[in-house]
Protein backbone atom coordinates (compact mmCIF):
# COMPACT_ATOMS: atom_id res chain seq x y z
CA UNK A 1 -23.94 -56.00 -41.06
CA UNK A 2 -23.66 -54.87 -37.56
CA UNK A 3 -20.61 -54.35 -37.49
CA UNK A 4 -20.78 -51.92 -40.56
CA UNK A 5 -23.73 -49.88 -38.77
CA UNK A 6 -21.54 -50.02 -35.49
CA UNK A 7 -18.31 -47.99 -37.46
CA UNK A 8 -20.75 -45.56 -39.81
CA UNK A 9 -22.26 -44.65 -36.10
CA UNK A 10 -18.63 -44.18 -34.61
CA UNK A 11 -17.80 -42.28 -37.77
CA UNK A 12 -21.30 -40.06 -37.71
CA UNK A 13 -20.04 -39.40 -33.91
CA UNK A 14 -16.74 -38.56 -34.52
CA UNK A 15 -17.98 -36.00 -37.66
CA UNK A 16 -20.43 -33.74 -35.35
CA UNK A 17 -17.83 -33.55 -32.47
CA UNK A 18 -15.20 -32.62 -34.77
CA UNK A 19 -17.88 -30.16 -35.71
CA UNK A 20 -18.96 -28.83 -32.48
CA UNK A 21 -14.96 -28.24 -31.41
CA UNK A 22 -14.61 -26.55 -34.97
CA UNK A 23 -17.39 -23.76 -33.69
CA UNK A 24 -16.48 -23.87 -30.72
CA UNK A 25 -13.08 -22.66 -31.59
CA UNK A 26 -14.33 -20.38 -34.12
CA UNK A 27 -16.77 -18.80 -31.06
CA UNK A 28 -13.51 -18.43 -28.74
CA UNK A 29 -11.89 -16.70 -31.76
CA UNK A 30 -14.42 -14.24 -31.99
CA UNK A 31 -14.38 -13.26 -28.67
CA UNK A 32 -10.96 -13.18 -28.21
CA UNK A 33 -10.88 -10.70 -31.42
CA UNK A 34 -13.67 -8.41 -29.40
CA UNK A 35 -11.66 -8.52 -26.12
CA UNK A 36 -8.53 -7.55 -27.72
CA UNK A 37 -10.25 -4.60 -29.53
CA UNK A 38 -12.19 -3.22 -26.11
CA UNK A 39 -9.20 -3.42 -23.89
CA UNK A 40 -6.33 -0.61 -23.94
CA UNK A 41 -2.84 -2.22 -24.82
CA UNK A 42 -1.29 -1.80 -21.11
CA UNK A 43 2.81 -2.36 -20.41
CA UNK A 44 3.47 -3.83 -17.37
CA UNK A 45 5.24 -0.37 -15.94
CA UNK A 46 1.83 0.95 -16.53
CA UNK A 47 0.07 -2.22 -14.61
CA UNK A 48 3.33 -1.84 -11.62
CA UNK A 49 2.64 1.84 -11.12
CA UNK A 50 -1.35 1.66 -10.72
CA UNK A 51 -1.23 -1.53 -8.53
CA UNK A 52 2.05 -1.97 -6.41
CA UNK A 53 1.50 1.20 -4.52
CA UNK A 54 -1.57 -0.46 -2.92
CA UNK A 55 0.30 -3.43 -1.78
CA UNK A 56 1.49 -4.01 1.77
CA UNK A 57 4.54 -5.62 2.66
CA UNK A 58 4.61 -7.44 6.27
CA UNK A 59 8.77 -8.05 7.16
CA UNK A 60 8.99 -10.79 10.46
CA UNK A 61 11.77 -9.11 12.62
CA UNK A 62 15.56 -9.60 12.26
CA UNK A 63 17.91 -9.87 9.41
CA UNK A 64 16.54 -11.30 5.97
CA UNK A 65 16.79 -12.71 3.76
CA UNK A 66 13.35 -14.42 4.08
CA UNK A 67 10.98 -16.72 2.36
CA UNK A 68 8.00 -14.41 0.84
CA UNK A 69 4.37 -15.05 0.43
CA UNK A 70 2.36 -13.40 -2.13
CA UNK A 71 -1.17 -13.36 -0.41
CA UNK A 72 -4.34 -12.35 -2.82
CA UNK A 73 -7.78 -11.36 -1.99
CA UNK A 74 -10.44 -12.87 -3.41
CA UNK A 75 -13.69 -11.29 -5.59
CA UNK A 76 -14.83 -9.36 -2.43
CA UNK A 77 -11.97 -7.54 -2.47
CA UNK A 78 -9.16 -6.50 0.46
CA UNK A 79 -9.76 -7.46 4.18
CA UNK A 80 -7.09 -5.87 6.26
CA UNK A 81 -7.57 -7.68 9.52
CA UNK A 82 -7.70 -11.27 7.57
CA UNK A 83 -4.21 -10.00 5.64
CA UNK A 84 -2.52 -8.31 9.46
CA UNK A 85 -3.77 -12.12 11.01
CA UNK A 86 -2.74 -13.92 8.21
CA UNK A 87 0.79 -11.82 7.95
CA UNK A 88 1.22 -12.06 12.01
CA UNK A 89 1.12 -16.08 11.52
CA UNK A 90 3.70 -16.24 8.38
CA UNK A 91 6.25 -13.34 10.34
CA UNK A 92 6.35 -15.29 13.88
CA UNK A 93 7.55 -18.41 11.45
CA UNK A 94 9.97 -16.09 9.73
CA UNK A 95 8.23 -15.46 6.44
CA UNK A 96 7.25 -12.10 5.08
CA UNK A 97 4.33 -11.42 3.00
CA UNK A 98 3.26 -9.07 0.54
CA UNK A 99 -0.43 -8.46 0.20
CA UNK A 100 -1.72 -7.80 -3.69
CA UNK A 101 -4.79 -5.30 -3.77
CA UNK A 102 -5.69 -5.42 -7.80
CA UNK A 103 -8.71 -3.52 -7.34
CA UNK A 104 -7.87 -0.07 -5.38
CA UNK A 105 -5.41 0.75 -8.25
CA UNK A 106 -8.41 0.18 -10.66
CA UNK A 107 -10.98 2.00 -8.87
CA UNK A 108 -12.97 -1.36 -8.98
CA UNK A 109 -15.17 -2.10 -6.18
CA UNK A 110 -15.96 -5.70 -4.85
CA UNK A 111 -19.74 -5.57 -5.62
CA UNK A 112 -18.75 -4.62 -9.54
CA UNK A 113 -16.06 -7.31 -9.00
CA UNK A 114 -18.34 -9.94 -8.28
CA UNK A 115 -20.31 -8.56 -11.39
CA UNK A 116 -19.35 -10.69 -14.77
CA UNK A 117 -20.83 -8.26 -16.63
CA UNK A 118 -19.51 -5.68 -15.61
CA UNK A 119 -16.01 -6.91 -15.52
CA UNK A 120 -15.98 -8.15 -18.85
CA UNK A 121 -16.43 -5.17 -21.59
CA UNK A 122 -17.27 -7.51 -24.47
């Protein structure tokens, strides 16, 4: 009789989870739906030509080709003495970097960066 208690329990379990995933997947739905609908359909020309102007490429000296790093800032945005240190130690080991600034081309500053809210229109 245990036993029988011990597998409707398991089963009982294994119904709600199945249950919670099922809404939880319906929830993710729905949001994805409302993010799709609030953000513009964007090509990636348009994305290159708003953003790669405000990158900054850092070549070490002589004749390439050479190993590249792609070096991103993080939610308070651009530093350019952390990316010119950071780019001095990769060129005098012969590696160039390119640093990404995906805010400038946005007109997003760090404080509304740091902002979830305000970041994400649905």
């Amino acid at each position: 009789m245990l036993r029988l208690i011990n597998l409707f329990l398991i089963y009982f379990v294994s119904l709600a989870s199945i249950s919670q995933a099922q809404d939880s997947l319906a929830a993710m739905g729905e949001l994805e739906k409302k993010a799709r609908a609030s953000v513009p359909i964007t090509t990636l020309s348009e994305i290159n030509a708003a953003l790669r102007p405000h990158d900054i490429i850092y070549m070490p000296e002589g004749e390439g080709p050479f190993p590249a790093v792609l070096f991103f800032h993080g939610c308070s945005g651009r530093t350019l003495a952390h990316e010119q240190d950071w780019a001095k130690r990769y060129n005098s080991e012969g590696v160039a970097v390119i640093t990404v600034d995906s805010y400038s081309g946005r007109d997003i500053r760090w404080e509304e960066a740091c902002n979830m809210e305000k970041m994400l229109p649905w």
